[in-house]
PDB file of N, CA and C in Angstrom:
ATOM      1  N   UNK A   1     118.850 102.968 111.734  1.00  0.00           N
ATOM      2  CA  UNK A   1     117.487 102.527 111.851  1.00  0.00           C
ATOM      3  C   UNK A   1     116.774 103.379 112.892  1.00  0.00           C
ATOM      4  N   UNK A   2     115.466 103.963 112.376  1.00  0.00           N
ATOM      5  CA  UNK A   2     114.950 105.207 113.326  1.00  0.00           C
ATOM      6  C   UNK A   2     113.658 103.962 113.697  1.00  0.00           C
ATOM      7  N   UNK A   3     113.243 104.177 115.317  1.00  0.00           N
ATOM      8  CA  UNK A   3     112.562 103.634 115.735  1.00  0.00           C
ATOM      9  C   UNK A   3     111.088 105.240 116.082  1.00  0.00           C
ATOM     10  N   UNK A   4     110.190 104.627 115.978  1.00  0.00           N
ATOM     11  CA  UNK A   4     109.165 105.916 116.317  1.00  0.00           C
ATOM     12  C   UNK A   4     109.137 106.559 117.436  1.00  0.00           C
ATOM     13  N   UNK A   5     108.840 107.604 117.574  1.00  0.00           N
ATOM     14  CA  UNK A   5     108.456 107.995 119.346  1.00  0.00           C
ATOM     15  C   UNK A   5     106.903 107.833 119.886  1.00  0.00           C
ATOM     16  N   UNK A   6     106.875 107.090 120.857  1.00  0.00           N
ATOM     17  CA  UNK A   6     105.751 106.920 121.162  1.00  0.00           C
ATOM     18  C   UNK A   6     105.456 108.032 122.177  1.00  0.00           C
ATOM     19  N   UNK A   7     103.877 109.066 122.355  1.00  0.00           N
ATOM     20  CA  UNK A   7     103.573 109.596 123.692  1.00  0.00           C
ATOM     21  C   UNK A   7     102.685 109.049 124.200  1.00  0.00           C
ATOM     22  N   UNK A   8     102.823 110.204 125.397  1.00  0.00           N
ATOM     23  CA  UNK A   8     101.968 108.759 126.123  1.00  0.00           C
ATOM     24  C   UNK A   8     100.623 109.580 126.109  1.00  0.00           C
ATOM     25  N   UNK A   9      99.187 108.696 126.108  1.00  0.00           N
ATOM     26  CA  UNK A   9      98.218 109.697 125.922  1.00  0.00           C
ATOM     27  C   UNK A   9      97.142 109.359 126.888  1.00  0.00           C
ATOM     28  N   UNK A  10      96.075 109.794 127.346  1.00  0.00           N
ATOM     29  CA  UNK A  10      95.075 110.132 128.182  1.00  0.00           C
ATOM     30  C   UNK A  10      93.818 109.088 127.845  1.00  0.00           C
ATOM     31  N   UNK A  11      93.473 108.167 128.235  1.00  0.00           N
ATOM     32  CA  UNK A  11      92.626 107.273 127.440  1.00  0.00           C
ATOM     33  C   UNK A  11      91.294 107.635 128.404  1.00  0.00           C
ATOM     34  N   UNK A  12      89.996 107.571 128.388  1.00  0.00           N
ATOM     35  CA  UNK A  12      88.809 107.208 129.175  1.00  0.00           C
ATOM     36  C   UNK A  12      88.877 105.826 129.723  1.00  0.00           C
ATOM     37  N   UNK A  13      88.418 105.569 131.266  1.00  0.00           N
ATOM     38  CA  UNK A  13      88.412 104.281 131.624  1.00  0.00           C
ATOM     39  C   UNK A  13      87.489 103.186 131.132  1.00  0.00           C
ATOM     40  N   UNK A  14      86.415 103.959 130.541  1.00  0.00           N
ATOM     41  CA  UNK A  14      85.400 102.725 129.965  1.00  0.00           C
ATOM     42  C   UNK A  14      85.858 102.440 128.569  1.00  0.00           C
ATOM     43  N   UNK A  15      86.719 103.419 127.290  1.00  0.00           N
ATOM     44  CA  UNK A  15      87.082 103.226 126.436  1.00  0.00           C
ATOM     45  C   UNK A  15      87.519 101.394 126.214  1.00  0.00           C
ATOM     46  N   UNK A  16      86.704 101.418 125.198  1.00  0.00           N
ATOM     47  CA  UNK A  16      87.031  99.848 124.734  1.00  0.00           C
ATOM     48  C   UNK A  16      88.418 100.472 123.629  1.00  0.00           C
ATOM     49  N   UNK A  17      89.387  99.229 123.868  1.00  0.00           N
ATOM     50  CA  UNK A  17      90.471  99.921 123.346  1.00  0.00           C
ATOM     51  C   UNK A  17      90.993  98.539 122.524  1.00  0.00           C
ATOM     52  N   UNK A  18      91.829  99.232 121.015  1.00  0.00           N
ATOM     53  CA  UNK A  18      92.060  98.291 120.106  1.00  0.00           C
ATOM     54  C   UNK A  18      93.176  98.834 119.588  1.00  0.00           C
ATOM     55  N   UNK A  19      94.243  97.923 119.139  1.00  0.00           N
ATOM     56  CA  UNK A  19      95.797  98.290 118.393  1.00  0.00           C
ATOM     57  C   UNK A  19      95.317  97.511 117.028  1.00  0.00           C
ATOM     58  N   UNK A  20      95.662  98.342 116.391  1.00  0.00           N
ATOM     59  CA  UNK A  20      95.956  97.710 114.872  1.00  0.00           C
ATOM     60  C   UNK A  20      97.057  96.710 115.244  1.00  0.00           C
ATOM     61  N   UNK A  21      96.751  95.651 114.767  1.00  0.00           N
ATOM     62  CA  UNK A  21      97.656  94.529 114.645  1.00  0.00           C
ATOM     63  C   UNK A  21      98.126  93.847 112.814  1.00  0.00           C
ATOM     64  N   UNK A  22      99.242  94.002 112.415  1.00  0.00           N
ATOM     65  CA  UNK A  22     100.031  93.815 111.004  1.00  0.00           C
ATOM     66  C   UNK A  22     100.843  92.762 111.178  1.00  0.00           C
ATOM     67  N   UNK A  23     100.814  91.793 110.029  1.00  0.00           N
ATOM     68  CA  UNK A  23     101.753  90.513 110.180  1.00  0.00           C
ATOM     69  C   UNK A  23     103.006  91.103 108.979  1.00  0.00           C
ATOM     70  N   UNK A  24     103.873  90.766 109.302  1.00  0.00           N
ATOM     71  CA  UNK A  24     105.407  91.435 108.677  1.00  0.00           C
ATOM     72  C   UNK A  24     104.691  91.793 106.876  1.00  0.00           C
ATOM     73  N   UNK A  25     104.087  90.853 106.069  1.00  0.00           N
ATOM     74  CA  UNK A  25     103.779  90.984 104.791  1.00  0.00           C
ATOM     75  C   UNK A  25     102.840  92.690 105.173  1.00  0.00           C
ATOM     76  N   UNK A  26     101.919  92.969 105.755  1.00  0.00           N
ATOM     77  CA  UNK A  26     101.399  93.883 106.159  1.00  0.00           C
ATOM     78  C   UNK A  26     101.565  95.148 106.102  1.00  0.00           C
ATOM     79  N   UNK A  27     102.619  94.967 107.084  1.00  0.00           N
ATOM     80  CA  UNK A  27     103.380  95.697 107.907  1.00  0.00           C
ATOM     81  C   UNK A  27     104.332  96.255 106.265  1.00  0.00           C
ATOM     82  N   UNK A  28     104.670  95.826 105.637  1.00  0.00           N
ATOM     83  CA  UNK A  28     105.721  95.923 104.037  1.00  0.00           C
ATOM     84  C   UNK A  28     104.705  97.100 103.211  1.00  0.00           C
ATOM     85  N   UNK A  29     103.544  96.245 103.164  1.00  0.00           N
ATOM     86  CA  UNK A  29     102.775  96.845 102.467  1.00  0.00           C
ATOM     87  C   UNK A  29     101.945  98.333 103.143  1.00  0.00           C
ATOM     88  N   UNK A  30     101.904  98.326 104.128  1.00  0.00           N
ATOM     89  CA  UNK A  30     101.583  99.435 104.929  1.00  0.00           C
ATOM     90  C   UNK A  30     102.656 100.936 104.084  1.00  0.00           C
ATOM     91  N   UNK A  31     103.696 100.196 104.910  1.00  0.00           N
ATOM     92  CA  UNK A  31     104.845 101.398 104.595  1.00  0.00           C
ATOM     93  C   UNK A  31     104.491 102.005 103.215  1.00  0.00           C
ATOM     94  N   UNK A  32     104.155 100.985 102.042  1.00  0.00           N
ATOM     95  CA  UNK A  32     104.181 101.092 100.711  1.00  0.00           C
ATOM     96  C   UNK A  32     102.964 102.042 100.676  1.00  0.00           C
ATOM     97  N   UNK A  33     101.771 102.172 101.173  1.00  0.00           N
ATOM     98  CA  UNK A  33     100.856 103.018 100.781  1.00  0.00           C
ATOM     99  C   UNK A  33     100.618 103.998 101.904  1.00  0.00           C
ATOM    100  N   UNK A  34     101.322 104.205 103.057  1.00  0.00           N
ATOM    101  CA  UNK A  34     100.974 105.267 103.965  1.00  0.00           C
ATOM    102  C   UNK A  34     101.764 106.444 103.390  1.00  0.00           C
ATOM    103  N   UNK A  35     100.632 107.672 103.818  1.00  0.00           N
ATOM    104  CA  UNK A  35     101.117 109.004 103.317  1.00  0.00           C
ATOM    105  C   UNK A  35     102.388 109.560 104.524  1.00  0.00           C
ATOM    106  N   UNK A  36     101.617 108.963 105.253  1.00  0.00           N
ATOM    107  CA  UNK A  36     102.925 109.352 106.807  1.00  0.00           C
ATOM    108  C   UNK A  36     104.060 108.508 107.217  1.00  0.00           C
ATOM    109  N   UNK A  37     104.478 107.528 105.943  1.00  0.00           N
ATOM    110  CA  UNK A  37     105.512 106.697 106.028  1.00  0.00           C
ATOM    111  C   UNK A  37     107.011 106.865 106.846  1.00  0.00           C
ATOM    112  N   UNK A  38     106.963 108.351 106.819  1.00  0.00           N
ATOM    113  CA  UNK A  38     108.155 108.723 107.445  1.00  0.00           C
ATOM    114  C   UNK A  38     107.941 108.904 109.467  1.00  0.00           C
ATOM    115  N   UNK A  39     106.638 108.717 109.706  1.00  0.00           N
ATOM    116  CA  UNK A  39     106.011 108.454 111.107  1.00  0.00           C
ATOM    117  C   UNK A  39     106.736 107.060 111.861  1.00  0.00           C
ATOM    118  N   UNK A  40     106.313 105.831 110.854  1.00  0.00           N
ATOM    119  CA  UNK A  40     106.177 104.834 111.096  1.00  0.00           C
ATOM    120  C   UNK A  40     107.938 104.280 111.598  1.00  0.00           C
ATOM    121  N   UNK A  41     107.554 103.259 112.196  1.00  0.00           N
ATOM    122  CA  UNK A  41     108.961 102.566 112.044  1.00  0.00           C
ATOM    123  C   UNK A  41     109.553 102.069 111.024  1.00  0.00           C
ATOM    124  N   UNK A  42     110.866 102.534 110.934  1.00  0.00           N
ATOM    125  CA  UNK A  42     111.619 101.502 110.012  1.00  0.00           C
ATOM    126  C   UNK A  42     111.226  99.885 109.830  1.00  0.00           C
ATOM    127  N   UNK A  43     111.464  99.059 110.523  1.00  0.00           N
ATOM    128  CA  UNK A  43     111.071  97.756 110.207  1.00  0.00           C
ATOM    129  C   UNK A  43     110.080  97.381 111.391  1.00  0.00           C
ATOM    130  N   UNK A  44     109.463  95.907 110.512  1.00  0.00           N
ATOM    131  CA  UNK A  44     108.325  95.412 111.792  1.00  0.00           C
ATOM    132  C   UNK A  44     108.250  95.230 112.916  1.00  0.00           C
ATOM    133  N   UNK A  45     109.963  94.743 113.168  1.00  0.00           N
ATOM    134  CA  UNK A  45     110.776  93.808 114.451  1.00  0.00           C
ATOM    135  C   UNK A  45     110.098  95.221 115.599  1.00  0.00           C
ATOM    136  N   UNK A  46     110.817  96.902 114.913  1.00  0.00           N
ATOM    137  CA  UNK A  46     110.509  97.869 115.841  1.00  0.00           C
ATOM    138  C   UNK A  46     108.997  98.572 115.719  1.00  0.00           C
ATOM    139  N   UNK A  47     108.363  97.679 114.904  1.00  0.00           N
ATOM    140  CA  UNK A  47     106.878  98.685 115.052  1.00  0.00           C
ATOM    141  C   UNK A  47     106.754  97.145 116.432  1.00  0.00           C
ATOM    142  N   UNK A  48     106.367  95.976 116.302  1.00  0.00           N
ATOM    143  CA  UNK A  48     105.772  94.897 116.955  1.00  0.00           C
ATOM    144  C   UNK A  48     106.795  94.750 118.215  1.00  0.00           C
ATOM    145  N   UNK A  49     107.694  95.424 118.374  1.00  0.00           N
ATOM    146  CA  UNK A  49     108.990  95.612 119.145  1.00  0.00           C
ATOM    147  C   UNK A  49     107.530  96.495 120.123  1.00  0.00           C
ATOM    148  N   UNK A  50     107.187  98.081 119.574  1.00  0.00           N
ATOM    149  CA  UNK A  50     106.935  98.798 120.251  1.00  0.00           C
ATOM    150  C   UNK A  50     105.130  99.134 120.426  1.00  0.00           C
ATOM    151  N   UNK A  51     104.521  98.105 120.192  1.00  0.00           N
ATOM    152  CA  UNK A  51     103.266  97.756 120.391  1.00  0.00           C
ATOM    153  C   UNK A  51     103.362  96.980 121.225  1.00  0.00           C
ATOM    154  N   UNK A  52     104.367  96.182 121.467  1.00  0.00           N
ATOM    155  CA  UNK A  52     103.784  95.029 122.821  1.00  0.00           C
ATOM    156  C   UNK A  52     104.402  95.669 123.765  1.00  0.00           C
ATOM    157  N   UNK A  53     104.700  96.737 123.682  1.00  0.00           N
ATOM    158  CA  UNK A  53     105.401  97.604 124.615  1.00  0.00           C
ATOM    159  C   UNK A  53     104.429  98.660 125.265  1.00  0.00           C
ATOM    160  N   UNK A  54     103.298  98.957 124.226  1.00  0.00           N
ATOM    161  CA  UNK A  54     102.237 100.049 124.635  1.00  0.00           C
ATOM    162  C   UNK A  54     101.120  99.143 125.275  1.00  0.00           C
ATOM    163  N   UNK A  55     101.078  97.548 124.958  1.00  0.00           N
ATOM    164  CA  UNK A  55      99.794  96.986 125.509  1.00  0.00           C
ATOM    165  C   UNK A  55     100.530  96.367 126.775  1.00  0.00           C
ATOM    166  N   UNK A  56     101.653  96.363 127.113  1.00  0.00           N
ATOM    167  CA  UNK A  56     102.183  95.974 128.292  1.00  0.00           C
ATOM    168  C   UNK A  56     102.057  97.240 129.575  1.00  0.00           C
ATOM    169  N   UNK A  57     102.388  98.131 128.846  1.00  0.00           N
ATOM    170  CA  UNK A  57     102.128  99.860 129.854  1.00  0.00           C
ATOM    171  C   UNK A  57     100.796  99.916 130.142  1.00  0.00           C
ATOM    172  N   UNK A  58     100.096  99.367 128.883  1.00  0.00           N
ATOM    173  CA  UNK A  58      98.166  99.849 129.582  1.00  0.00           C
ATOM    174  C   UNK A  58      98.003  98.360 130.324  1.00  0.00           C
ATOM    175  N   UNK A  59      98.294  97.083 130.195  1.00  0.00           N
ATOM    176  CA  UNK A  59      98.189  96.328 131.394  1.00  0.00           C
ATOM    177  C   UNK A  59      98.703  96.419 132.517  1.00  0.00           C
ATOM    178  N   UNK A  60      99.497  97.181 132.455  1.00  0.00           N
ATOM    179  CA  UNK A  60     100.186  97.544 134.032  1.00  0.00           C
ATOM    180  C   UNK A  60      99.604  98.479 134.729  1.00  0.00           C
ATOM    181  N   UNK A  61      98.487  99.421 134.008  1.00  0.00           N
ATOM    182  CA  UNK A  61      97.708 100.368 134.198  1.00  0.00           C
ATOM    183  C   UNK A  61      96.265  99.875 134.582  1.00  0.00           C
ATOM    184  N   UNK A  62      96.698  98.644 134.176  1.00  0.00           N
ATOM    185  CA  UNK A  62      95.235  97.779 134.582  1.00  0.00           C
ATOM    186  C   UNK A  62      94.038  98.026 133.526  1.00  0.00           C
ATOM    187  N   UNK A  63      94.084  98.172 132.048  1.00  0.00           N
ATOM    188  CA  UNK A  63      93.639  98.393 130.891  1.00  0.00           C
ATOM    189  C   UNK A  63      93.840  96.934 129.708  1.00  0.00           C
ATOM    190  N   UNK A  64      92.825  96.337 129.586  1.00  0.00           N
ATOM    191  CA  UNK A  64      92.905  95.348 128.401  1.00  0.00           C
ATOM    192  C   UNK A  64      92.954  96.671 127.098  1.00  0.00           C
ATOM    193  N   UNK A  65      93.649  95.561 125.949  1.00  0.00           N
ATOM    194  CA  UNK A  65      93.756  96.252 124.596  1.00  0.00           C
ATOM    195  C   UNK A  65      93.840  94.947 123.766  1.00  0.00           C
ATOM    196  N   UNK A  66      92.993  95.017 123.115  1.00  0.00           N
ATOM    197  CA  UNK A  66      93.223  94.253 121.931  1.00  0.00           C
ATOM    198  C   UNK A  66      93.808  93.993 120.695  1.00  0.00           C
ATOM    199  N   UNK A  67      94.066  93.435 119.864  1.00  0.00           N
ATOM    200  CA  UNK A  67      95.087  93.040 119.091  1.00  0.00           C
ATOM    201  C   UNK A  67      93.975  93.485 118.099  1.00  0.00           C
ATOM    202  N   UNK A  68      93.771  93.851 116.942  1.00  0.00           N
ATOM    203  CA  UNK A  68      93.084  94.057 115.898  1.00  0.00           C
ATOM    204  C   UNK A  68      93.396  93.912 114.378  1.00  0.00           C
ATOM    205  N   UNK A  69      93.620  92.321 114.353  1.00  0.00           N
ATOM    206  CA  UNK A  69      94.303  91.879 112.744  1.00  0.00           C
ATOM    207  C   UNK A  69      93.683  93.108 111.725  1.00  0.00           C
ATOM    208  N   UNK A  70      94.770  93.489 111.121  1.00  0.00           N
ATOM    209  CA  UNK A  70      94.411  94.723 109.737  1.00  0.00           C
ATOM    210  C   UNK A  70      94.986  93.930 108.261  1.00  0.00           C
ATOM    211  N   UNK A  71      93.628  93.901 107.700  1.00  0.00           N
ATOM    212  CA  UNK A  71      94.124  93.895 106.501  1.00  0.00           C
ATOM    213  C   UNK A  71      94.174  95.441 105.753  1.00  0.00           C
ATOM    214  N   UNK A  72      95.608  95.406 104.985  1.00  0.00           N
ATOM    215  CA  UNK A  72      96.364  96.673 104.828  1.00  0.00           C
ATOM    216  C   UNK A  72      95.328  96.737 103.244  1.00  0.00           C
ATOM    217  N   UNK A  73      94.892  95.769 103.025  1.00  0.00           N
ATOM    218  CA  UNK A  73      94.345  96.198 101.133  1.00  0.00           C
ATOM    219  C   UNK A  73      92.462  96.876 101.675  1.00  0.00           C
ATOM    220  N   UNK A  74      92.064  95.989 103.001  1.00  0.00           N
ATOM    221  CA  UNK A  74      90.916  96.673 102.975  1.00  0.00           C
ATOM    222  C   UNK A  74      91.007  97.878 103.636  1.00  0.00           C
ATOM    223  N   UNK A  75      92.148  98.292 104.536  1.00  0.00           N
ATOM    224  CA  UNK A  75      92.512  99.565 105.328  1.00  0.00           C
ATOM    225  C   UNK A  75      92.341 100.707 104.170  1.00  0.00           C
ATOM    226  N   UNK A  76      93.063 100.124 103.122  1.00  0.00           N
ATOM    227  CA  UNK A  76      93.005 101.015 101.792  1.00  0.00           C
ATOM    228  C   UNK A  76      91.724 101.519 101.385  1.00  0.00           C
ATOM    229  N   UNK A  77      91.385 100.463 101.044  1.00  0.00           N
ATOM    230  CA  UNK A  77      89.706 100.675 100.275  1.00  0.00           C
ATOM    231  C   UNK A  77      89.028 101.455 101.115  1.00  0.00           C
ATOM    232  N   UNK A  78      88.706 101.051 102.647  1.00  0.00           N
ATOM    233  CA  UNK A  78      88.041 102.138 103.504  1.00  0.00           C
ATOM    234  C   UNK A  78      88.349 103.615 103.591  1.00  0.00           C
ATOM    235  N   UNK A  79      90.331 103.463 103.480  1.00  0.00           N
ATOM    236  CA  UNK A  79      90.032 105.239 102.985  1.00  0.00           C
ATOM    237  C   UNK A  79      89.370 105.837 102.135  1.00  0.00           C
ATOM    238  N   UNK A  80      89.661 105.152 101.196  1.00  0.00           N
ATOM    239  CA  UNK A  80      88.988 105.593  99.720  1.00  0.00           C
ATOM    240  C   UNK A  80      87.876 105.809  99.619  1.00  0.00           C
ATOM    241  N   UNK A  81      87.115 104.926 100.299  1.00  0.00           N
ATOM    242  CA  UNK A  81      85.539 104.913 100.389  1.00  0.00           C
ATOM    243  C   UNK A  81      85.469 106.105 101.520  1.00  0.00           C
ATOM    244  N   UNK A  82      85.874 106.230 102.404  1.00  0.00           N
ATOM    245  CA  UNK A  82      85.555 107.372 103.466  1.00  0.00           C
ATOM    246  C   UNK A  82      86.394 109.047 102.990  1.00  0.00           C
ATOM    247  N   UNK A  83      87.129 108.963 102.040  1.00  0.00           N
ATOM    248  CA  UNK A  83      87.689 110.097 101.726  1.00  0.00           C
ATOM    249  C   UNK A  83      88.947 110.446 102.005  1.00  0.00           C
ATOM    250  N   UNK A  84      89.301 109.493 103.158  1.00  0.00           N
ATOM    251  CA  UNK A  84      90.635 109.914 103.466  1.00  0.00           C
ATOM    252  C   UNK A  84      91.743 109.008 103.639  1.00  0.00           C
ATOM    253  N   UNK A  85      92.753 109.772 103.496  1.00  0.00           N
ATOM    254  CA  UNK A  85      94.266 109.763 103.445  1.00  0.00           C
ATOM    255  C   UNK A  85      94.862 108.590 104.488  1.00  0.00           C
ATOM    256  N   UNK A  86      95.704 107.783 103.721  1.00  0.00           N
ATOM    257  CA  UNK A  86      95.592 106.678 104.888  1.00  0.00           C
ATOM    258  C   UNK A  86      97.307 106.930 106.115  1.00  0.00           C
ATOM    259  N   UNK A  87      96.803 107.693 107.272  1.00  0.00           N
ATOM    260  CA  UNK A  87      97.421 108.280 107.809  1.00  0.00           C
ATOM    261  C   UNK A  87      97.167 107.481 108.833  1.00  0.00           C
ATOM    262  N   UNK A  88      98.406 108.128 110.466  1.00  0.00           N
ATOM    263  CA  UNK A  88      98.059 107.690 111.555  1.00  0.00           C
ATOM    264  C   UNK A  88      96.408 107.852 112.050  1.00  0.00           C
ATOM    265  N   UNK A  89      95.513 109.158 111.346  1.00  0.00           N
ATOM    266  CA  UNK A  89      94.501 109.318 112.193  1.00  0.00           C
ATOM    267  C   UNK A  89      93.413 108.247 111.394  1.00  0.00           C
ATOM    268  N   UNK A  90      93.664 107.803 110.408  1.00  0.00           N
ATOM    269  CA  UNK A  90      92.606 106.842 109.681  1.00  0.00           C
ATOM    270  C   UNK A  90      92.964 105.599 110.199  1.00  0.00           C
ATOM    271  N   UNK A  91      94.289 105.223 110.313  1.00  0.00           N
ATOM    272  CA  UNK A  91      94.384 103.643 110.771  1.00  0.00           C
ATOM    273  C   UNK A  91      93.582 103.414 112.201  1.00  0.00           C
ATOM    274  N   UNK A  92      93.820 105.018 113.515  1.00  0.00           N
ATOM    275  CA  UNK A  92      93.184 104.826 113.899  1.00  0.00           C
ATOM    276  C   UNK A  92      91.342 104.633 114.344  1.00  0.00           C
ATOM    277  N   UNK A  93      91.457 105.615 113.157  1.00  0.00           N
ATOM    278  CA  UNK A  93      89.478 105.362 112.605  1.00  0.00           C
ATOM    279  C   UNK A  93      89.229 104.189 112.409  1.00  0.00           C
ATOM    280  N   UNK A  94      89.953 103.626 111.647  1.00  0.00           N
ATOM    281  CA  UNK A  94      89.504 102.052 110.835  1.00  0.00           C
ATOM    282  C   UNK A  94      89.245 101.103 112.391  1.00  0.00           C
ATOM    283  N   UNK A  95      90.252 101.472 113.026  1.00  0.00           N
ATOM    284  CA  UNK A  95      90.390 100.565 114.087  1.00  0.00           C
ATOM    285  C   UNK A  95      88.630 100.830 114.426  1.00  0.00           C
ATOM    286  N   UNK A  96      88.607 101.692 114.974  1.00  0.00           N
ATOM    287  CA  UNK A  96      87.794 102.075 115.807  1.00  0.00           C
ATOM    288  C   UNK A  96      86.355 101.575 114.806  1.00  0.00           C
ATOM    289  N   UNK A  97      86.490 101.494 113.596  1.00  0.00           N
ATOM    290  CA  UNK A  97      85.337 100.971 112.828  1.00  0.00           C
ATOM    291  C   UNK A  97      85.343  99.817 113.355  1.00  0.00           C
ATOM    292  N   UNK A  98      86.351  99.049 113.274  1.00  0.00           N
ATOM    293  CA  UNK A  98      86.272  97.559 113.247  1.00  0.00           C
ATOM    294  C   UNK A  98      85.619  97.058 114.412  1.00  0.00           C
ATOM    295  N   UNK A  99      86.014  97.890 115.599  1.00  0.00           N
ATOM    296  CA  UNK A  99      85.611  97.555 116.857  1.00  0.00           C
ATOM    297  C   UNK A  99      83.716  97.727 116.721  1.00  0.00           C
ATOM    298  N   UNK A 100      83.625  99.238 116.073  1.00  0.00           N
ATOM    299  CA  UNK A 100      82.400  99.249 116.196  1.00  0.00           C
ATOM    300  C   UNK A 100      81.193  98.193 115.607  1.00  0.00           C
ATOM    301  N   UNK A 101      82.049  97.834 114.232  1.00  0.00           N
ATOM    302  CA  UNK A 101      81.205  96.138 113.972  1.00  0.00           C
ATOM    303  C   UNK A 101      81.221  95.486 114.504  1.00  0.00           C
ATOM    304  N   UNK A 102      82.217  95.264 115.218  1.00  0.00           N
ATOM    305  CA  UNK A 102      82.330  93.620 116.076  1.00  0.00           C
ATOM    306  C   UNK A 102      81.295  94.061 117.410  1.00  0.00           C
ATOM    307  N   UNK A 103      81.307  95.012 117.753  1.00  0.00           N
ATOM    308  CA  UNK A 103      80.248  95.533 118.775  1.00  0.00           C
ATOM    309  C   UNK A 103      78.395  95.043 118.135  1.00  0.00           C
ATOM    310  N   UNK A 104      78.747  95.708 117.397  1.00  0.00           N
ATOM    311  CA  UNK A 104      77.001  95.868 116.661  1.00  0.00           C
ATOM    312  C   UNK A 104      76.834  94.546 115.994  1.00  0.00           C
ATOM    313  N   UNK A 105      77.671  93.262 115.531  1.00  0.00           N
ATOM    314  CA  UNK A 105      77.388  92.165 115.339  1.00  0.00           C
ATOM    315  C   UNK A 105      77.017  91.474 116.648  1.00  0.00           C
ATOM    316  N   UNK A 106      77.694  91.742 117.717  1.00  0.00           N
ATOM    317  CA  UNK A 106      77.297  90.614 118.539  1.00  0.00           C
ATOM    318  C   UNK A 106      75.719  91.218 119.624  1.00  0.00           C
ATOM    319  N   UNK A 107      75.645  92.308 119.361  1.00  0.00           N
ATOM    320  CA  UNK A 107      74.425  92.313 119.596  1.00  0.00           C
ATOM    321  C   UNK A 107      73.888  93.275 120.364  1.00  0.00           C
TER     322      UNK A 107
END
Protein backbone atom coordinates (compact mmCIF):
# COMPACT_ATOMS: atom_id res chain seq x y z
CA UNK A 1 0.00 0.00 0.00
CA UNK A 2 1.72 3.31 -1.36
CA UNK A 3 0.81 6.28 0.72
CA UNK A 4 1.41 9.86 -1.25
CA UNK A 5 4.24 12.22 -0.62
CA UNK A 6 3.26 15.25 0.64
CA UNK A 7 5.68 18.75 0.12
CA UNK A 8 5.65 21.16 1.97
CA UNK A 9 4.69 24.47 0.20
CA UNK A 10 4.89 28.33 0.69
CA UNK A 11 1.35 29.66 1.34
CA UNK A 12 0.63 33.79 1.59
CA UNK A 13 -0.46 34.83 5.12
CA UNK A 14 -3.73 36.43 4.12
CA UNK A 15 -4.49 33.38 1.73
CA UNK A 16 -7.92 32.11 2.69
CA UNK A 17 -7.16 28.48 2.58
CA UNK A 18 -9.40 25.32 1.75
CA UNK A 19 -8.75 21.27 1.54
CA UNK A 20 -10.94 19.39 -0.56
CA UNK A 21 -12.74 17.31 1.79
CA UNK A 22 -14.18 13.42 0.30
CA UNK A 23 -16.36 11.03 2.31
CA UNK A 24 -14.94 7.29 1.63
CA UNK A 25 -17.97 6.81 -1.30
CA UNK A 26 -16.08 9.97 -2.84
CA UNK A 27 -12.99 9.35 -2.22
CA UNK A 28 -13.86 5.53 -4.50
CA UNK A 29 -15.21 7.50 -7.01
CA UNK A 30 -12.49 10.09 -7.25
CA UNK A 31 -9.84 7.41 -7.87
CA UNK A 32 -12.36 6.11 -10.63
CA UNK A 33 -12.26 9.33 -12.72
CA UNK A 34 -8.88 11.07 -11.87
CA UNK A 35 -6.36 11.22 -14.71
CA UNK A 36 -3.54 11.35 -11.95
CA UNK A 37 -4.86 8.32 -10.09
CA UNK A 38 -1.52 7.00 -9.67
CA UNK A 39 -0.70 10.54 -7.46
CA UNK A 40 -3.35 9.83 -5.09
CA UNK A 41 -3.40 7.51 -2.19
CA UNK A 42 -4.15 4.08 -2.24
CA UNK A 43 -7.08 4.06 0.17
CA UNK A 44 -9.14 6.83 2.07
CA UNK A 45 -7.95 5.70 5.67
CA UNK A 46 -4.30 7.22 3.97
CA UNK A 47 -5.60 10.13 1.90
CA UNK A 48 -7.90 11.40 5.40
CA UNK A 49 -4.90 9.74 7.37
CA UNK A 50 -2.79 12.54 5.55
CA UNK A 51 -5.02 15.63 5.33
CA UNK A 52 -5.58 15.90 8.97
CA UNK A 53 -2.06 15.74 9.02
CA UNK A 54 -1.53 18.87 6.60
CA UNK A 55 -4.37 20.93 8.54
CA UNK A 56 -2.70 20.01 11.83
CA UNK A 57 1.00 21.39 10.42
CA UNK A 58 -0.79 24.70 9.16
CA UNK A 59 -2.47 24.99 12.73
CA UNK A 60 0.63 24.68 14.37
CA UNK A 61 1.80 27.35 12.00
CA UNK A 62 -0.96 29.28 13.27
CA UNK A 63 -3.07 29.03 9.81
CA UNK A 64 -6.95 28.02 9.80
CA UNK A 65 -7.90 25.64 6.73
CA UNK A 66 -11.00 24.54 5.97
CA UNK A 67 -12.61 21.40 5.23
CA UNK A 68 -14.33 21.80 1.75
CA UNK A 69 -17.09 18.92 1.24
CA UNK A 70 -16.48 17.85 -2.71
CA UNK A 71 -18.90 16.46 -4.57
CA UNK A 72 -16.77 14.15 -6.95
CA UNK A 73 -19.88 14.10 -9.83
CA UNK A 74 -19.98 18.02 -9.75
CA UNK A 75 -15.94 18.19 -9.50
CA UNK A 76 -16.49 16.32 -12.83
CA UNK A 77 -18.89 18.42 -14.59
CA UNK A 78 -16.81 21.61 -13.68
CA UNK A 79 -13.94 20.12 -15.51
CA UNK A 80 -15.80 19.55 -18.35
CA UNK A 81 -17.39 22.76 -18.37
CA UNK A 82 -13.95 24.57 -17.76
CA UNK A 83 -11.93 22.32 -20.18
CA UNK A 84 -9.95 20.55 -18.02
CA UNK A 85 -8.57 17.36 -16.96
CA UNK A 86 -9.57 16.40 -13.58
CA UNK A 87 -6.10 16.43 -12.03
CA UNK A 88 -4.33 17.55 -8.80
CA UNK A 89 -4.26 21.19 -10.36
CA UNK A 90 -8.20 21.27 -11.07
CA UNK A 91 -9.29 19.75 -7.74
CA UNK A 92 -7.28 22.44 -6.60
CA UNK A 93 -9.08 25.14 -8.87
CA UNK A 94 -12.47 23.77 -7.99
CA UNK A 95 -11.52 24.30 -4.47
CA UNK A 96 -10.57 27.60 -4.92
CA UNK A 97 -13.96 28.16 -7.00
CA UNK A 98 -15.91 27.02 -4.24
CA UNK A 99 -14.31 29.29 -1.84
CA UNK A 100 -14.72 32.03 -4.28
CA UNK A 101 -18.69 31.54 -4.18
CA UNK A 102 -19.02 31.16 -0.75
CA UNK A 103 -17.05 34.53 -0.62
CA UNK A 104 -19.24 36.42 -3.22
CA UNK A 105 -22.53 34.88 -1.67
CA UNK A 106 -22.07 36.23 1.59
CA UNK A 107 -21.44 39.48 0.47
Amino acid sequence: MRARRRHKVRIAADAQLGCAWYTRAGWERLRELAVDRDALDDTFDDWERGALEAISELAVAGRQIRKIPIDVEALAAWCRQEGQRLDGAARAAYVTHLLEQEREASG
